[in-house]
Protein backbone atom coordinates (compact mmCIF):
# COMPACT_ATOMS: atom_id res chain seq x y z
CA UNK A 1 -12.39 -12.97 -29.95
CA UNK A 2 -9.63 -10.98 -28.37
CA UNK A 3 -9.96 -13.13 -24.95
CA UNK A 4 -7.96 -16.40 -24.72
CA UNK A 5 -8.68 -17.63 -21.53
CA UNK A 6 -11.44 -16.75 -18.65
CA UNK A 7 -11.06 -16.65 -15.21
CA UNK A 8 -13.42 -17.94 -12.90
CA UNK A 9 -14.45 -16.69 -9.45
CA UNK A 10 -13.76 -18.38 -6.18
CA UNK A 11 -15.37 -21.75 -6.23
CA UNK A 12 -15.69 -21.69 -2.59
CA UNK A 13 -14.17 -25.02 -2.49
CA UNK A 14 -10.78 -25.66 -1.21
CA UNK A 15 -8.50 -26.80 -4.35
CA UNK A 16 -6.62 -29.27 -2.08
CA UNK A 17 -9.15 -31.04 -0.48
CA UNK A 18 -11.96 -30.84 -1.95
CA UNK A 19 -13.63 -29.12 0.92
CA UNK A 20 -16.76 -27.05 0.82
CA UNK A 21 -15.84 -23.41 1.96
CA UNK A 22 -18.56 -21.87 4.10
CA UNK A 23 -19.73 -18.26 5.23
CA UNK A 24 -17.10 -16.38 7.04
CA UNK A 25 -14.30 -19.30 6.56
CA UNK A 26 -10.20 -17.88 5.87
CA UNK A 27 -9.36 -18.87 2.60
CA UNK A 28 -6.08 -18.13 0.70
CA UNK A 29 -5.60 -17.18 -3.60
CA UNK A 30 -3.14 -18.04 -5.77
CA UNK A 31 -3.03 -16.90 -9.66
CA UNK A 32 -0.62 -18.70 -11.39
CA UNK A 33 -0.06 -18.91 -15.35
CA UNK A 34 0.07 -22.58 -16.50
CA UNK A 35 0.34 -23.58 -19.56
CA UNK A 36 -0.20 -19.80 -21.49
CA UNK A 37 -3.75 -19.71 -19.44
CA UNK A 38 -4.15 -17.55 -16.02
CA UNK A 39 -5.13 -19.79 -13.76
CA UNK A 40 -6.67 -19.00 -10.20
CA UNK A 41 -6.68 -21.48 -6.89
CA UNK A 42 -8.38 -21.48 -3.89
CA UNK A 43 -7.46 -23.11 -0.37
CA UNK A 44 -8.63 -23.65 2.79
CA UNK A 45 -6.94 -22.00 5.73
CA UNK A 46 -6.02 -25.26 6.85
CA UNK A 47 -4.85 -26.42 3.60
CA UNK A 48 -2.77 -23.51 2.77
CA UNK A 49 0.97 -24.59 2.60
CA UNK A 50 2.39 -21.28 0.75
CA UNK A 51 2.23 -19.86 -2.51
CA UNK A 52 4.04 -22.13 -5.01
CA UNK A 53 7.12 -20.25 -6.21
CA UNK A 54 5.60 -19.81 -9.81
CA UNK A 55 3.09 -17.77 -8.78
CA UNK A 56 2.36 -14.06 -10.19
CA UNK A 57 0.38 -13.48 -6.72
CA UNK A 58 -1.34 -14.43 -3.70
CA UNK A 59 -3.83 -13.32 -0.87
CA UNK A 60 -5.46 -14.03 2.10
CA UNK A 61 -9.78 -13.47 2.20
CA UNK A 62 -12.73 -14.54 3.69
CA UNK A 63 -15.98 -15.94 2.30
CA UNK A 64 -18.55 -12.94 2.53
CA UNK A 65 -21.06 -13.44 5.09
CA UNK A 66 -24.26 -12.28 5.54
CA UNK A 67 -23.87 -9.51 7.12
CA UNK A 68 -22.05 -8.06 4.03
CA UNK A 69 -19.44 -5.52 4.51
CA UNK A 70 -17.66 -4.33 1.00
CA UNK A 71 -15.41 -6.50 -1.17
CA UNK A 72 -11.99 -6.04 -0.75
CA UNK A 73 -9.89 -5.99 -3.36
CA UNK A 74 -6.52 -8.02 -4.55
CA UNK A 75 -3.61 -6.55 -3.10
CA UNK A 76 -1.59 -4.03 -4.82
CA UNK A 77 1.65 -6.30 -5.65
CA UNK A 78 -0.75 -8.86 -7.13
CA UNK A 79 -2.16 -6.55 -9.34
CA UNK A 80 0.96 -5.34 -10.12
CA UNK A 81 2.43 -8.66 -11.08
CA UNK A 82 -0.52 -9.50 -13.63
CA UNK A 83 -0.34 -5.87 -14.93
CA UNK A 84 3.38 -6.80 -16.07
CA UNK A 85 2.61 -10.30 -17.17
CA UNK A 86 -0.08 -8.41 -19.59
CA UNK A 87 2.32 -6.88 -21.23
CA UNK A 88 3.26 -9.70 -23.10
CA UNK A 89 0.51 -10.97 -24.04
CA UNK A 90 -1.21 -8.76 -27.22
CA UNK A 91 -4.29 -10.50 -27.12
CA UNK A 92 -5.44 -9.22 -23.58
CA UNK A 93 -3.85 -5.39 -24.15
CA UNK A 94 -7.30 -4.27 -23.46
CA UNK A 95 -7.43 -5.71 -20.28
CA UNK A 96 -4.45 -4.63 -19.68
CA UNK A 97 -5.75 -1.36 -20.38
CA UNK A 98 -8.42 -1.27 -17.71
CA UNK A 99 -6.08 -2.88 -15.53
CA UNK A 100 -3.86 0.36 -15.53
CA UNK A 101 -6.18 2.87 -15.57
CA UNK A 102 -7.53 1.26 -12.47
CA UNK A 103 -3.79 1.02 -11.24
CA UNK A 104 -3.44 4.85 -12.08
CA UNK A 105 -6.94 5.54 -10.62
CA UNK A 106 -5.78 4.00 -7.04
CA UNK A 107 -2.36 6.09 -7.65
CA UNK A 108 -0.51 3.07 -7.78
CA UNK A 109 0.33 4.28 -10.85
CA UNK A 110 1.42 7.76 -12.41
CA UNK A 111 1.37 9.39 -15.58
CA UNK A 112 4.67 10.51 -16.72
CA UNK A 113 4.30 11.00 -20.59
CA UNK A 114 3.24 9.96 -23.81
CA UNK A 115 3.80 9.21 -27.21
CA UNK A 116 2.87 7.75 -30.06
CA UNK A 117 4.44 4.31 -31.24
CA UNK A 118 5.62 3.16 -35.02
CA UNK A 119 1.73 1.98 -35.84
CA UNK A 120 0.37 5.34 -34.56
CA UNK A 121 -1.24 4.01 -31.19
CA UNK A 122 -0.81 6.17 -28.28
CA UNK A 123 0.97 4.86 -26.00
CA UNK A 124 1.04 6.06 -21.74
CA UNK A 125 3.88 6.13 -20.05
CA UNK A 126 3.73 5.03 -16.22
CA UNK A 127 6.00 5.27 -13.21
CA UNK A 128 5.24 3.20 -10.17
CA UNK A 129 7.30 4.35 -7.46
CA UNK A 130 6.68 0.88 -5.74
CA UNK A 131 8.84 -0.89 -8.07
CA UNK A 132 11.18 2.02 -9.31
CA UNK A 133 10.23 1.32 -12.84
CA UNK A 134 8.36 2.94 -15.86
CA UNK A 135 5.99 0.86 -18.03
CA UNK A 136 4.58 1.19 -21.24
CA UNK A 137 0.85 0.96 -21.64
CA UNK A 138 -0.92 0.65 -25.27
CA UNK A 139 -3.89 2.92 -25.32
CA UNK A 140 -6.99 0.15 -26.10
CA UNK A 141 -10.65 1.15 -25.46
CA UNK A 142 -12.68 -1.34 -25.63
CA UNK A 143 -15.85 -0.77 -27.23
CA UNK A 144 -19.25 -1.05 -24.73
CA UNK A 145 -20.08 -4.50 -24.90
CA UNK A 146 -16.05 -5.42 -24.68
CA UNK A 147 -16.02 -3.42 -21.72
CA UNK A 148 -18.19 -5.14 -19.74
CA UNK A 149 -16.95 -8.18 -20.30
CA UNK A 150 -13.53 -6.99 -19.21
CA UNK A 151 -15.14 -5.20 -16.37
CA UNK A 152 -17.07 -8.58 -15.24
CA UNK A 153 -13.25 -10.54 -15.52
CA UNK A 154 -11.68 -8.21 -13.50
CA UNK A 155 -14.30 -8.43 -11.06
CA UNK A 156 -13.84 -12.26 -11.04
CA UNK A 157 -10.35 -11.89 -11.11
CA UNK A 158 -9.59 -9.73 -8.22
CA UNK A 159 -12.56 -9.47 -6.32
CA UNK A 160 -13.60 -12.68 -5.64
CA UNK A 161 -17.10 -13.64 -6.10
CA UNK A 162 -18.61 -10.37 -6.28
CA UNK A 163 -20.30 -8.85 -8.89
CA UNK A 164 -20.63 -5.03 -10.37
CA UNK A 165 -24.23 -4.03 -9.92
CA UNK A 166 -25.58 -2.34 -13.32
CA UNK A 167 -24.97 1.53 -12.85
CA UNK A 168 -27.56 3.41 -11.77
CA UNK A 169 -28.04 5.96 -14.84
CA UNK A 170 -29.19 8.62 -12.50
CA UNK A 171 -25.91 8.49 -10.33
CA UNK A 172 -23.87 11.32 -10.76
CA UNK A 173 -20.60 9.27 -9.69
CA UNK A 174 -17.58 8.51 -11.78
């Protein structure tokens, strides 16, 4: 319904060759938009020749090992870059949505002000110091089941492979 595309996890298989990628092996991300869809690659430390110069961002992991350790996260530019190539794209505003409000919970973001637009949504009103700008952001809760969803793409997204346990209904934590 209001997703037009879905973004996969890393394969753990090196786009370039074909390569399986193991436990504890360097491995480099790309998320590039091709053809209206968000695409995300995956290479091999020893494949890695740069990030093509389409590309909205890139990073540098490492395939979880046992021993586990938390999951790190995309860095902040990259999620920066998607959070302004959202904003042309309607269909994913409530992605978008989550996107900033994890953005403004990380203080990437700030608050300046808000308003409400010609159709009577509210609208936020964000500076990142960063990138010396202000953005617009479409207030768009997603209802329960939505959310999840959204929350499981992000996860995919910028996470890697990991997945968001169920929460714990006796946790106190926000």
């Amino acid at each position: 319904m209001l997703l037009d595309f879905e973004i996969k996890s890393c394969s753990r298989c090196c786009d370039a060759t074909e390569r399986s990628l193991e436990s504890g092996d360097v491995y480099f991300s790309v998320l590039q938009m091709k053809e209206g869809e968000l695409v995300r690659h995956d290479y091999g430390a020893e494949s890695w020749q740069g990030a093509p110069a389409d590309n909205l961002g890139w990073w540098r992991s490492r395939i979880p090992t046992k021993k586990g350790g938390s999951p790190k996260l995309a860095p902040t530019d990259v999620m920066l870059n998607l959070f302004a190539t959202l904003a042309s794209r309607p269909a994913d505003e409530e992605f978008r949505y989550l996107l900033g409000l994890l953005l403004l919970r990380r203080r990437v973001l700030k608050r300046d002000d808000s308003y409400q637009n010609e159709s009577g949504r509210e609208v936020l009103l964000l500076n990142c110091a960063r990138r010396n700008e202000v953005s617009e952001l479409i207030v768009a809760e997603p209802d329960a089941d939505e959310a999840k969803h959204l929350q499981q793409r992000m996860v995919d997204l910028l996470y890697g492979d990991e997945v968001i346990s169920e929460p714990d209904n006796s946790s106190t934590d926000s």
